[in-house]
C-alpha atoms as a PDB file:
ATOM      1  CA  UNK A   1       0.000   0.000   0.000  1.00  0.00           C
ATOM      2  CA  UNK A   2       1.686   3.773  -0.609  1.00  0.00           C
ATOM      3  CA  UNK A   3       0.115   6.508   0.748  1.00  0.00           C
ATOM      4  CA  UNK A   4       2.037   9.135  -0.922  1.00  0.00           C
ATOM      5  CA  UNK A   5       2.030  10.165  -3.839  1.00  0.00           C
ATOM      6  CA  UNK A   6       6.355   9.766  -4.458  1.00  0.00           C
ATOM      7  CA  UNK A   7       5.671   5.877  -3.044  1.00  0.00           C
ATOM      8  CA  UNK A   8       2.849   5.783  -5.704  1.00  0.00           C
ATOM      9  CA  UNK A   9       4.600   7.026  -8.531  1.00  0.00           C
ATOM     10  CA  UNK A  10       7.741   4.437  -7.598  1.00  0.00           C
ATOM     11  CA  UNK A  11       5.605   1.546  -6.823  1.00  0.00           C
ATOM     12  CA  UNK A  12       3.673   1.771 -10.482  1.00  0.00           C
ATOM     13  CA  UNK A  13       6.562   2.895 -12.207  1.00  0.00           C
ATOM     14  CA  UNK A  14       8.315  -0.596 -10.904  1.00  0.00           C
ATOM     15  CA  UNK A  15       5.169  -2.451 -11.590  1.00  0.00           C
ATOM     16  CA  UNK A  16       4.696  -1.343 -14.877  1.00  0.00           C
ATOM     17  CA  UNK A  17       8.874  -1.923 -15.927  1.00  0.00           C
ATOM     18  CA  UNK A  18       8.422  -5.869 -13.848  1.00  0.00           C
ATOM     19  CA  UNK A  19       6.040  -6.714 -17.141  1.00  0.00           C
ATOM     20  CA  UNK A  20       8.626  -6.361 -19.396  1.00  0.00           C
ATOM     21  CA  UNK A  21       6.355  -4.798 -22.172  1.00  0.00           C
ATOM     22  CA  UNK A  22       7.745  -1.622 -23.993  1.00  0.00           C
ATOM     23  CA  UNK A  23       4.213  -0.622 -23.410  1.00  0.00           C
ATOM     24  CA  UNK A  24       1.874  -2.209 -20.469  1.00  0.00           C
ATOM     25  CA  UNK A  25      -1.483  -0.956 -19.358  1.00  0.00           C
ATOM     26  CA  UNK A  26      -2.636   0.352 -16.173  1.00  0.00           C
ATOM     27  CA  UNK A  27      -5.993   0.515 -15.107  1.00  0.00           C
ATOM     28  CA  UNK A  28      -7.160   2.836 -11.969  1.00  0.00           C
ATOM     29  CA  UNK A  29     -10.277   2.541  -9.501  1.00  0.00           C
ATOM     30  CA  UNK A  30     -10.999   5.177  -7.479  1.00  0.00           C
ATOM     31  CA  UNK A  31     -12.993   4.762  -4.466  1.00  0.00           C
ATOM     32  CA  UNK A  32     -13.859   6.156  -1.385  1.00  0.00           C
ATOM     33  CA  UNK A  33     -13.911   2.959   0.500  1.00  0.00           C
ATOM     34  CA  UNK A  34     -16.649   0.961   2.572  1.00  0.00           C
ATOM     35  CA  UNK A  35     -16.403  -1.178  -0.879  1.00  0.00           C
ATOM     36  CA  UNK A  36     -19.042  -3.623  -1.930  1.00  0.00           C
ATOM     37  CA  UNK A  37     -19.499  -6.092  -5.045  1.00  0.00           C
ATOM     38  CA  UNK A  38     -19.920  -3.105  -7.010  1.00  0.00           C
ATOM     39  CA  UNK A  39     -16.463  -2.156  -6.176  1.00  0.00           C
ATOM     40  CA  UNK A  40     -15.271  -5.717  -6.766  1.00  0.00           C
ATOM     41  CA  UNK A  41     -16.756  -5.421  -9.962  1.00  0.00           C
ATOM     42  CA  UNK A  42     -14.874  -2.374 -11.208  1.00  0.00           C
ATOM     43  CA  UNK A  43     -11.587  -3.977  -9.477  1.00  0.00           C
ATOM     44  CA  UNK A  44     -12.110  -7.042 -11.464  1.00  0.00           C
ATOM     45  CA  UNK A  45     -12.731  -5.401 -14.946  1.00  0.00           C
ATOM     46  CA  UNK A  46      -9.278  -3.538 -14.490  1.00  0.00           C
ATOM     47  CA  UNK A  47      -7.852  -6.384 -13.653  1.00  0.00           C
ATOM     48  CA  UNK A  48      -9.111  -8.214 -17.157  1.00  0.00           C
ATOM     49  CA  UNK A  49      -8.362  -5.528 -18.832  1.00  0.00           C
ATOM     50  CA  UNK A  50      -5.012  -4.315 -17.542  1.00  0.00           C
ATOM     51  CA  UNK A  51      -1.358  -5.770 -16.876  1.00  0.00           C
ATOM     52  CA  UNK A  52      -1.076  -3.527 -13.587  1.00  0.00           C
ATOM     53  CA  UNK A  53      -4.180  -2.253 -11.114  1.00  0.00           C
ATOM     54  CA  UNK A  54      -4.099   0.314  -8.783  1.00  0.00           C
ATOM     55  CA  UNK A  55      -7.168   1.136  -6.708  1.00  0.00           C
ATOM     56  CA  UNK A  56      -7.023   4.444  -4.525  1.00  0.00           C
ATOM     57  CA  UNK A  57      -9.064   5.098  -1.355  1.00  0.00           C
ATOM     58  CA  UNK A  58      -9.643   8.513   0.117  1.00  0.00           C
ATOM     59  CA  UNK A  59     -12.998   9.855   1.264  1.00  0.00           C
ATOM     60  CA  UNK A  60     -12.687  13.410  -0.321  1.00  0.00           C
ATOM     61  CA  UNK A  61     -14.336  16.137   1.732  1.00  0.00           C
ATOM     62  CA  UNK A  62     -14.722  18.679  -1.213  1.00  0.00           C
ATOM     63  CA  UNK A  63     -17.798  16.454  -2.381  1.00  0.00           C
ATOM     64  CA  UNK A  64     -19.764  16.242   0.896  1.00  0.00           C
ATOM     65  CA  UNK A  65     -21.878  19.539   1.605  1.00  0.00           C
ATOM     66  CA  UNK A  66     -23.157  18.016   4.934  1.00  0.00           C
ATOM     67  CA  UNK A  67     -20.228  18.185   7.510  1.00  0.00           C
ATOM     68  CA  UNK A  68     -22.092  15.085   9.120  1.00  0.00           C
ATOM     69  CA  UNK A  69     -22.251  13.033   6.325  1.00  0.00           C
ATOM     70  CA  UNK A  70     -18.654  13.189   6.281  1.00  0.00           C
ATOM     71  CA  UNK A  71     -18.353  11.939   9.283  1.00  0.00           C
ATOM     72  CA  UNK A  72     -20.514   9.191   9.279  1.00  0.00           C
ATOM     73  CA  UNK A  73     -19.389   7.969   5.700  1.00  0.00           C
ATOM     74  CA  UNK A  74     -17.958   4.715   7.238  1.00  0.00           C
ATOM     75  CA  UNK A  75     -14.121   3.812   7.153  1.00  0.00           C
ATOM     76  CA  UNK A  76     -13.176   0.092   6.975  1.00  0.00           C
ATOM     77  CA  UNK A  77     -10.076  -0.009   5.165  1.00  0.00           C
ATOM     78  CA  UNK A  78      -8.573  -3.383   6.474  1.00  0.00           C
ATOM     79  CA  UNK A  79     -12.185  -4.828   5.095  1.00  0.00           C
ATOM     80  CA  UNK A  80     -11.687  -2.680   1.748  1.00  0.00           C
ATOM     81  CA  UNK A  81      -7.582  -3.664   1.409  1.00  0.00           C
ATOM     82  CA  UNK A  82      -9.186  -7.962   1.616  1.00  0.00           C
ATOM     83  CA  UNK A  83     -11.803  -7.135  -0.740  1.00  0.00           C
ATOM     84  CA  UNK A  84      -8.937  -5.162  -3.552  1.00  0.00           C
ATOM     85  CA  UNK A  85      -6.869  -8.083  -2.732  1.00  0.00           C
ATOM     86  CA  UNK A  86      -9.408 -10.858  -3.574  1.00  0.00           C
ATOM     87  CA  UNK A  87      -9.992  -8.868  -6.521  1.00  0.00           C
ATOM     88  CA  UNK A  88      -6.745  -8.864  -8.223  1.00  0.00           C
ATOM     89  CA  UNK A  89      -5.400  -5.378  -7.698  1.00  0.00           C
ATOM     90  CA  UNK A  90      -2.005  -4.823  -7.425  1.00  0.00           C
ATOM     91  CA  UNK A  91      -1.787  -1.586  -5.740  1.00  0.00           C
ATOM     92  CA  UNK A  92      -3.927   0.292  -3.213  1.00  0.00           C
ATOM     93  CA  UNK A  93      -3.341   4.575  -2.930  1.00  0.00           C
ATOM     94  CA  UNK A  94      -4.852   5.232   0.701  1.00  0.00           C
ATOM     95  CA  UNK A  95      -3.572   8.617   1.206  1.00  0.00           C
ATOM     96  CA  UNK A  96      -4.591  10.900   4.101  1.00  0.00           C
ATOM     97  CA  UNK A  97      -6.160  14.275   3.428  1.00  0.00           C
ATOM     98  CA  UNK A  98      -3.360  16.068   4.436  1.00  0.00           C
ATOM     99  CA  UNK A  99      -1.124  14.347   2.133  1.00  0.00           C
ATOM    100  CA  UNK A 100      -4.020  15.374  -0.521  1.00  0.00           C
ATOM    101  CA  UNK A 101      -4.353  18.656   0.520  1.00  0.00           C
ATOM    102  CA  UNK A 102      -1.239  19.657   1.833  1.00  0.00           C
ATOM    103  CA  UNK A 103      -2.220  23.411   1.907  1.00  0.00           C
ATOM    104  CA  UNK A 104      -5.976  22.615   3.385  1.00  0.00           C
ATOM    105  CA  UNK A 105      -8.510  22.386   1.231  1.00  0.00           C
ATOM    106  CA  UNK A 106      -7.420  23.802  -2.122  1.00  0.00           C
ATOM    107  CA  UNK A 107      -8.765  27.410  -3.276  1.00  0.00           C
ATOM    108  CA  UNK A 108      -7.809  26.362  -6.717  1.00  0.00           C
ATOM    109  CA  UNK A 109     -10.651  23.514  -8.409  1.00  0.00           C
ATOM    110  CA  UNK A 110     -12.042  22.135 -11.324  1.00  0.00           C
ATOM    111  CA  UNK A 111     -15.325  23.102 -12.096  1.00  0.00           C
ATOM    112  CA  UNK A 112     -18.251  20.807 -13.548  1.00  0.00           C
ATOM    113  CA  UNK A 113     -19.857  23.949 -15.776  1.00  0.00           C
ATOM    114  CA  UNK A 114     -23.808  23.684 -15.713  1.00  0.00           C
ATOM    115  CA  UNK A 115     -23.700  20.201 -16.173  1.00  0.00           C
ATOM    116  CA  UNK A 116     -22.594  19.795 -12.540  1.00  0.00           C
ATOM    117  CA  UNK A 117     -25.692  22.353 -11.322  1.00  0.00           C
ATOM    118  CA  UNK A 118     -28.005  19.629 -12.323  1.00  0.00           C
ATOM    119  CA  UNK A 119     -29.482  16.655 -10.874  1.00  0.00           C
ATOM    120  CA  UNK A 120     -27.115  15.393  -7.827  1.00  0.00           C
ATOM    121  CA  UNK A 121     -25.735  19.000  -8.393  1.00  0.00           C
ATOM    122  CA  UNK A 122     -28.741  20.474  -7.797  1.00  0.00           C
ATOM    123  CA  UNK A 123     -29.395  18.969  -4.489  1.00  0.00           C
ATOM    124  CA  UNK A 124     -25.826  18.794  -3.510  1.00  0.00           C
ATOM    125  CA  UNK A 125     -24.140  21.998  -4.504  1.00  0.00           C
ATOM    126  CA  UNK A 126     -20.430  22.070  -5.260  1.00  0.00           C
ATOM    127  CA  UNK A 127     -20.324  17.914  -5.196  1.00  0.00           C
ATOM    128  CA  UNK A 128     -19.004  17.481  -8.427  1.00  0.00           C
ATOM    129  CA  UNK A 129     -16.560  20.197  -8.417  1.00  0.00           C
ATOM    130  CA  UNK A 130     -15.061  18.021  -5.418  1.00  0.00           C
ATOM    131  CA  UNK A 131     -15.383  15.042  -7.415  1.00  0.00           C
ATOM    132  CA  UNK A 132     -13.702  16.302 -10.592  1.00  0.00           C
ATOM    133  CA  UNK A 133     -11.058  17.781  -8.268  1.00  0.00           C
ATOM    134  CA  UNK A 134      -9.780  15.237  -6.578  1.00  0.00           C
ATOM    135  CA  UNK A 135     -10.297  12.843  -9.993  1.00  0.00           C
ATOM    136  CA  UNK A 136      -7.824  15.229 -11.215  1.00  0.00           C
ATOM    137  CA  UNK A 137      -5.307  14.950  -8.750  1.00  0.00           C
ATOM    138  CA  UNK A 138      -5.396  11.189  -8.395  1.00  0.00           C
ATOM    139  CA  UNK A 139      -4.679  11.101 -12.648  1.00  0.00           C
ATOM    140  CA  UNK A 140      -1.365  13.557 -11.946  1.00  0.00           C
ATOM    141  CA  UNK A 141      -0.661  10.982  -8.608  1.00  0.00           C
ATOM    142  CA  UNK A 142      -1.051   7.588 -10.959  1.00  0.00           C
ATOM    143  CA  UNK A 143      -0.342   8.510 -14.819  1.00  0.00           C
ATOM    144  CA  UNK A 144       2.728   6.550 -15.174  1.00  0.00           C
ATOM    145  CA  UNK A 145       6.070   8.023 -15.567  1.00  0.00           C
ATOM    146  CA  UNK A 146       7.007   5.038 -18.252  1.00  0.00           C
ATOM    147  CA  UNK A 147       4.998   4.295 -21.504  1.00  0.00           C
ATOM    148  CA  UNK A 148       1.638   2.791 -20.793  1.00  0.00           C
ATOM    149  CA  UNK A 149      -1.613   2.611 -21.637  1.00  0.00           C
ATOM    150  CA  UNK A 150      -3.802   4.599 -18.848  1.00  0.00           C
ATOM    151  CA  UNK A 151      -7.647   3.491 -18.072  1.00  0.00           C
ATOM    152  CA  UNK A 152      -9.788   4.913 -15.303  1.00  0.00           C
ATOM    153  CA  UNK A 153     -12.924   2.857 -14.183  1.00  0.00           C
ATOM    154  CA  UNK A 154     -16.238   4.063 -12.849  1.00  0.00           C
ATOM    155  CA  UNK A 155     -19.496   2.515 -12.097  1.00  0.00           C
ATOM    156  CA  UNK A 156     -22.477   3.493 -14.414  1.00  0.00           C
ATOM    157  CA  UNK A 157     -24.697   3.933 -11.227  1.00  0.00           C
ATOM    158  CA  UNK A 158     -23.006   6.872 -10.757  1.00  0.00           C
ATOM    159  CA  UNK A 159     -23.989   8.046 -14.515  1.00  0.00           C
ATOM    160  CA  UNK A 160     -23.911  12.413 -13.950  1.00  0.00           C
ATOM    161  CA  UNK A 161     -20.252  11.517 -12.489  1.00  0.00           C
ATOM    162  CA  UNK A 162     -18.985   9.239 -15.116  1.00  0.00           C
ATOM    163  CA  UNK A 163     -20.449  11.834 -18.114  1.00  0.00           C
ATOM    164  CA  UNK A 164     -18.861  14.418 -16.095  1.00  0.00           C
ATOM    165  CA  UNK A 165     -15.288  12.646 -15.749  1.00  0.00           C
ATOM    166  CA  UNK A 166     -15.467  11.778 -19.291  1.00  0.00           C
ATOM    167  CA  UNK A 167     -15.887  15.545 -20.186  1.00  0.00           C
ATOM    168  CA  UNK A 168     -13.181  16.620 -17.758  1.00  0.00           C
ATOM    169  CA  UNK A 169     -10.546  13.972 -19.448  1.00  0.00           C
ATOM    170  CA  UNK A 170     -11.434  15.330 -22.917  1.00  0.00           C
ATOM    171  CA  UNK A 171     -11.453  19.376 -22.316  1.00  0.00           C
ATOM    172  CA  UNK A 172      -8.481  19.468 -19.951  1.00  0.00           C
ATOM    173  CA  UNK A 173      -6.490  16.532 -22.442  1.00  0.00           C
ATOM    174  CA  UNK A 174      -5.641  13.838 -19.558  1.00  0.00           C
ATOM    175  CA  UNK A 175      -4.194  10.673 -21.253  1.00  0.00           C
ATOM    176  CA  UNK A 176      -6.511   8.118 -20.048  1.00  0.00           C
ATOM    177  CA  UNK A 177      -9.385   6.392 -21.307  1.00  0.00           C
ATOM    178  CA  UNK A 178     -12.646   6.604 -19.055  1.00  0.00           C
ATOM    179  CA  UNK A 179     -14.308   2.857 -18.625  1.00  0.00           C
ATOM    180  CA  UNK A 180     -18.097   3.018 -17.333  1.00  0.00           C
ATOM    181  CA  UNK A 181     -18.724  -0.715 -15.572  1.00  0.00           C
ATOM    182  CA  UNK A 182     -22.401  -1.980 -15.280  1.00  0.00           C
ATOM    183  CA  UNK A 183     -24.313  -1.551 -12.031  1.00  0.00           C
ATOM    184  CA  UNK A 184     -24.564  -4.197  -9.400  1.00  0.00           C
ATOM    185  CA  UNK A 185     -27.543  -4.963  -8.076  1.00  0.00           C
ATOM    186  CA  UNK A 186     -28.075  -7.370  -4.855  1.00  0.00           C
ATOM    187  CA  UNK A 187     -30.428  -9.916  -5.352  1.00  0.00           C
ATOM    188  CA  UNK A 188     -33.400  -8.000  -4.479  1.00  0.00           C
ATOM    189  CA  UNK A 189     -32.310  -5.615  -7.492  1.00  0.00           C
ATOM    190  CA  UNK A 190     -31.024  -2.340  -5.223  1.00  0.00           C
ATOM    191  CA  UNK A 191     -28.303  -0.786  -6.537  1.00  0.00           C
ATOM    192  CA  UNK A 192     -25.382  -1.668  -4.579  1.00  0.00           C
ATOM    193  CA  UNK A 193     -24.016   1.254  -2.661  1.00  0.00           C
ATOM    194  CA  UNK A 194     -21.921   2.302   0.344  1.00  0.00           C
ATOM    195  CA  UNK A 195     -25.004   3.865   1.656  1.00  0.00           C
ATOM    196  CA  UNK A 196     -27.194   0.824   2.257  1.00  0.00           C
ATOM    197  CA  UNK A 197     -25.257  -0.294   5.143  1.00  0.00           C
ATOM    198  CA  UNK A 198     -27.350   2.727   6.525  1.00  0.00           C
ATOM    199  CA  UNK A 199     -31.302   1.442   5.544  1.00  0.00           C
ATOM    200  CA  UNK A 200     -32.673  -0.140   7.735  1.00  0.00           C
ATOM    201  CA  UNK A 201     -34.921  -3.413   6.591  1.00  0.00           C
ATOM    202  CA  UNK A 202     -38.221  -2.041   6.139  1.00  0.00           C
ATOM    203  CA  UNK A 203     -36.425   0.942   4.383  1.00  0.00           C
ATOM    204  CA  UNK A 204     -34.369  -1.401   1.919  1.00  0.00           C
ATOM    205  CA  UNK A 205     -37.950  -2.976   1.006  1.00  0.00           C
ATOM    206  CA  UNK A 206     -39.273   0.651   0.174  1.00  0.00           C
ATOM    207  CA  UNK A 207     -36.173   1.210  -1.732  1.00  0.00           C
ATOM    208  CA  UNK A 208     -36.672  -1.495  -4.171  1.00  0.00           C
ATOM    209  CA  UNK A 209     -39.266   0.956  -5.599  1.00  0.00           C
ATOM    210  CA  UNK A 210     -36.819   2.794  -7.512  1.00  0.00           C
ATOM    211  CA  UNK A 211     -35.460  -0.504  -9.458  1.00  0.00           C
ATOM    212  CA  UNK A 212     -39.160  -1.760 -10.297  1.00  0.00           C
ATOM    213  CA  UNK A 213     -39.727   2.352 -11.652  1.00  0.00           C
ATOM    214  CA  UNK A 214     -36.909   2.243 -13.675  1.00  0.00           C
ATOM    215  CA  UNK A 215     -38.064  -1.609 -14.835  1.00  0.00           C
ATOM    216  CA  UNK A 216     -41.170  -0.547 -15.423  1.00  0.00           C
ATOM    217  CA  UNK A 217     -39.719   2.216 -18.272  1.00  0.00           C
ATOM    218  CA  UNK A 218     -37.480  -0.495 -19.536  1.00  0.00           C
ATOM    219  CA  UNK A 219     -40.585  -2.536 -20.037  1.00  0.00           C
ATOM    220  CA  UNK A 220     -42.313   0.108 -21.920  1.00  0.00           C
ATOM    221  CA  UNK A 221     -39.300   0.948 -24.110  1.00  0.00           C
ATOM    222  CA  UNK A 222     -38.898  -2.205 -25.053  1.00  0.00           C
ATOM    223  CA  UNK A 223     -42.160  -2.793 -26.261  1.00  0.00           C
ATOM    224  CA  UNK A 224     -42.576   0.035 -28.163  1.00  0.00           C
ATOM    225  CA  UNK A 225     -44.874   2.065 -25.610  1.00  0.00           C
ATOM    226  CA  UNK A 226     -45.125   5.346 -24.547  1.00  0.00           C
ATOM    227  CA  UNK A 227     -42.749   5.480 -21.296  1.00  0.00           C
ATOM    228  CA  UNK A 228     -45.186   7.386 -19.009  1.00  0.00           C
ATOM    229  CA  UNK A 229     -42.899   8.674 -16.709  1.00  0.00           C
ATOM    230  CA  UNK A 230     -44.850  10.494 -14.941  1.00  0.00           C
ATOM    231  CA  UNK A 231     -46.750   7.016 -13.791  1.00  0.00           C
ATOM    232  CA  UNK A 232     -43.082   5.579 -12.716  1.00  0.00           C
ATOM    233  CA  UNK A 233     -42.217   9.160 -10.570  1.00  0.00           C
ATOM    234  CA  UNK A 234     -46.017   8.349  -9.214  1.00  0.00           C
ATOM    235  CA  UNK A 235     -44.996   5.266  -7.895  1.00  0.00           C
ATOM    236  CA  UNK A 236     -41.889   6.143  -6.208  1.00  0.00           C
ATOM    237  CA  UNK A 237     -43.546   8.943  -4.800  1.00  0.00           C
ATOM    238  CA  UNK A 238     -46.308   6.973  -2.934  1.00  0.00           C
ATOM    239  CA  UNK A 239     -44.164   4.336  -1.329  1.00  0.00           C
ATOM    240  CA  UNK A 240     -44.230   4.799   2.436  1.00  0.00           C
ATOM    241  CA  UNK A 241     -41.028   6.353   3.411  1.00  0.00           C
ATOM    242  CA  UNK A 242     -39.686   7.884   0.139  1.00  0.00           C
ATOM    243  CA  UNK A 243     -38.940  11.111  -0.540  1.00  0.00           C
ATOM    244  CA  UNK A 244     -38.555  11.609  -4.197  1.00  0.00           C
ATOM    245  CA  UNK A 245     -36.037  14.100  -5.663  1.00  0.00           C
ATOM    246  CA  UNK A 246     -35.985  13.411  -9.686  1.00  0.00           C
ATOM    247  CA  UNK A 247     -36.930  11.292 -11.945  1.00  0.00           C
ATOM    248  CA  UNK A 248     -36.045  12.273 -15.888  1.00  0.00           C
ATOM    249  CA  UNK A 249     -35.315  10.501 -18.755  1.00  0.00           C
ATOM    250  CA  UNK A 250     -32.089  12.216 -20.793  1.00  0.00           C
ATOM    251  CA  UNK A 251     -29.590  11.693 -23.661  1.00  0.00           C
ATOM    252  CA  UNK A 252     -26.998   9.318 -22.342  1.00  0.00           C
ATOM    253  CA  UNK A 253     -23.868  11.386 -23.523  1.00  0.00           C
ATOM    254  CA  UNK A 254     -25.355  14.771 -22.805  1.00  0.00           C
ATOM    255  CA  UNK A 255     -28.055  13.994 -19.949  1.00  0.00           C
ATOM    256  CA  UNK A 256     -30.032  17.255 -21.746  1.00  0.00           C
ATOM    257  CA  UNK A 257     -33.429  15.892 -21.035  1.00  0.00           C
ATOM    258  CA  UNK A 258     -35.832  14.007 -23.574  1.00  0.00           C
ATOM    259  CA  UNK A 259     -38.690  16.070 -24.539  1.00  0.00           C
ATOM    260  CA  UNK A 260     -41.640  14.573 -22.875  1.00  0.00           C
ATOM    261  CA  UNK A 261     -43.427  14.477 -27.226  1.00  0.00           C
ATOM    262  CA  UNK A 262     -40.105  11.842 -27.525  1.00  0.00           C
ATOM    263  CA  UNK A 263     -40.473   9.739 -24.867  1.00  0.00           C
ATOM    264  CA  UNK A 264     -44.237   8.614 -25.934  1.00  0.00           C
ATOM    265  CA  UNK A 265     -42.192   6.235 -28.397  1.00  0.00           C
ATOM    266  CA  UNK A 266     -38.444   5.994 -28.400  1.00  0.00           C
ATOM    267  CA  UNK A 267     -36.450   6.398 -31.487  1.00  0.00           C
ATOM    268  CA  UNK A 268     -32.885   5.697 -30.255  1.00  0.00           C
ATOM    269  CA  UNK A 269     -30.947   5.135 -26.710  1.00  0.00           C
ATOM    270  CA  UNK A 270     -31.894   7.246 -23.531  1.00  0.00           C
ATOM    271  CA  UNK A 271     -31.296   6.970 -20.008  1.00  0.00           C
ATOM    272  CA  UNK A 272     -33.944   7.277 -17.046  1.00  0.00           C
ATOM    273  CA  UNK A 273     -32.164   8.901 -13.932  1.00  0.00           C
ATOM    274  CA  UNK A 274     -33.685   8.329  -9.937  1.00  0.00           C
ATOM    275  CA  UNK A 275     -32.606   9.802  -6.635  1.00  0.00           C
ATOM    276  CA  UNK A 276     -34.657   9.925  -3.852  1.00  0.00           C
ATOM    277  CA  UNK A 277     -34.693  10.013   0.283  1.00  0.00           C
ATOM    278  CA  UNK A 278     -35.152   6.996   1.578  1.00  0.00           C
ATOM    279  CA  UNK A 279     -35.768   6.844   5.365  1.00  0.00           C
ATOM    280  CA  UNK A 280     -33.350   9.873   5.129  1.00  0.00           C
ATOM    281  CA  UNK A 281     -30.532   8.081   3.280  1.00  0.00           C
ATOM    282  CA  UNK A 282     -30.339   9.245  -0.267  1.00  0.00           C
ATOM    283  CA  UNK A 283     -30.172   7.145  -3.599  1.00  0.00           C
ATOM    284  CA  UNK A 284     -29.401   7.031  -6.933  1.00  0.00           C
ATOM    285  CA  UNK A 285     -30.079   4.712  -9.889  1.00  0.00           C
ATOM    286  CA  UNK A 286     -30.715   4.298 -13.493  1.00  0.00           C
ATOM    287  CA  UNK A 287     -31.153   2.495 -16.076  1.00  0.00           C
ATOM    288  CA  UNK A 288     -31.028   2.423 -20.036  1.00  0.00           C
ATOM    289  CA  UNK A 289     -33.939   2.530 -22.064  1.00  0.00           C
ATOM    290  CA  UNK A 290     -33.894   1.345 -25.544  1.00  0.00           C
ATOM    291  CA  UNK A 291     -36.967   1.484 -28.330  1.00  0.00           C
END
């Protein structure tokens, strides 16, 4: 494990020159810890696609605008270190924030444009300026000092984030490719997420209302129908203990919303975005709609 970035840099530059290619790639999976299967599952797609992995772990406080949901985002880095392991990475970046932000928190930051004022931006104001920040710094900390291919990973569930990252790499010309991976679902279909630890059982059973919403467009999409959103937002909205923030249906490179005249019968791909309260704990999901 380094948690600097000079034991970083060594450690990946040695990785990278131990395969013996004159070019190797490295894949990268951020995280903030308390990892799940949906972690695993970004871990394990670097690992397939990649000759060296390096997983980072640093709960950023730029992207939290609730001091106390800082502090309760749980640690549990010896669990986290097991799961990376099991998982095939081959290098874990657990830095401390003062080794991130040497200076306290920095004045200087990336912003997300309007893009980041939406959606989880809306309701969470200067998140994905912290998120794009500190994305930023961990590409300077890992891009390798030898020739190599250099992939970043990101789970889909997170979709504002990964179209965001994927704009950020582009405008500011970081050499590394941006790799969405699938969501995870548990077996009752929620979204796997660091929150859930915090539901407790009759909220995860309310919760399971977003996944059959977001089915239900599928269903629709798939068959041709008019999505009727506003029937799916309905049914989030009256499930006991849900708090419904959005619900929209967007373009799935642009998230500029579908006109509610396109989304009677779809013509191409689209994506239906959820977040809602759920016995105070807030979610996300989505899902891809095709016609």
């Amino acid at each position: 494990m380094a948690t600097t970035p000079a034991e970083l840099s060594k450690a990946v530059t040695e990785l990278l020159e131990a395969t013996g290619k004159d070019r190797p790639a490295l894949g990268l999976v951020p995280t903030m810890g308390a990892l799940h299967s949906g972690h695993a599952a970004l871990a394990q797609a670097a690992r397939a696609d990649n000759d060296v992995v390096v997983a980072s772990i640093f709960v950023n406080p730029l992207q939290f605008d609730d001091p106390a949901d800082l502090a309760r985002y749980p640690r549990t880095l010896d669990a986290d270190l097991d799961l990376l392991g099991q998982a095939g990475v081959d290098l874990v970046f657990a830095p401390s924030e003062a080794t991130m932000y040497p200076g306290g928190l920095p004045l200087v930051r990336v912003s997300s444009g309007g893009l980041g004022t939406r959606f989880e931006g809306a309701s969470r104001p200067g998140h994905f300026d912290g998120v794009l920040t500190v994305v930023a710094k961990l590409f300077h900390c890992v891009q390798p000092a030898v020739p190599a291919e250099f992939r970043a990973y990101f789970g889909q569930k997170d979709a504002q984030q990964v179209a965001l990252i994927r704009r950020m790499a582009a405008d500011l010309n970081f050499p590394v490719q941006i790799y969405p991976v699938p969501i995870v679902r548990a077996a009752d279909g929620l979204a796997e997420s660091s929150r859930n630890v915090f539901l407790s059982e009759a909220d995860r059973r309310s919760a399971l209302v977003l996944s059959r919403a977001l089915g239900r467009l599928q269903e629709n999409a798939s068959s041709r129908r008019p999505l009727d959103l506003p029937s799916a937002a309905a049914l989030v909205s009256a499930t006991p203990g849900v708090e419904l923030d959005y619900f929209e249906v967007v373009d799935p490179l642009t998230l500029e919303p579908v006109p509610a005249g396109v989304q009677d019968v779809l013509s191409g791909p689209a994506l239906a975005l959820v977040a809602a309260r759920v016995g105070g704990i807030r979610l996300i999901d989505n899902a891809e709609l095709h016609g």
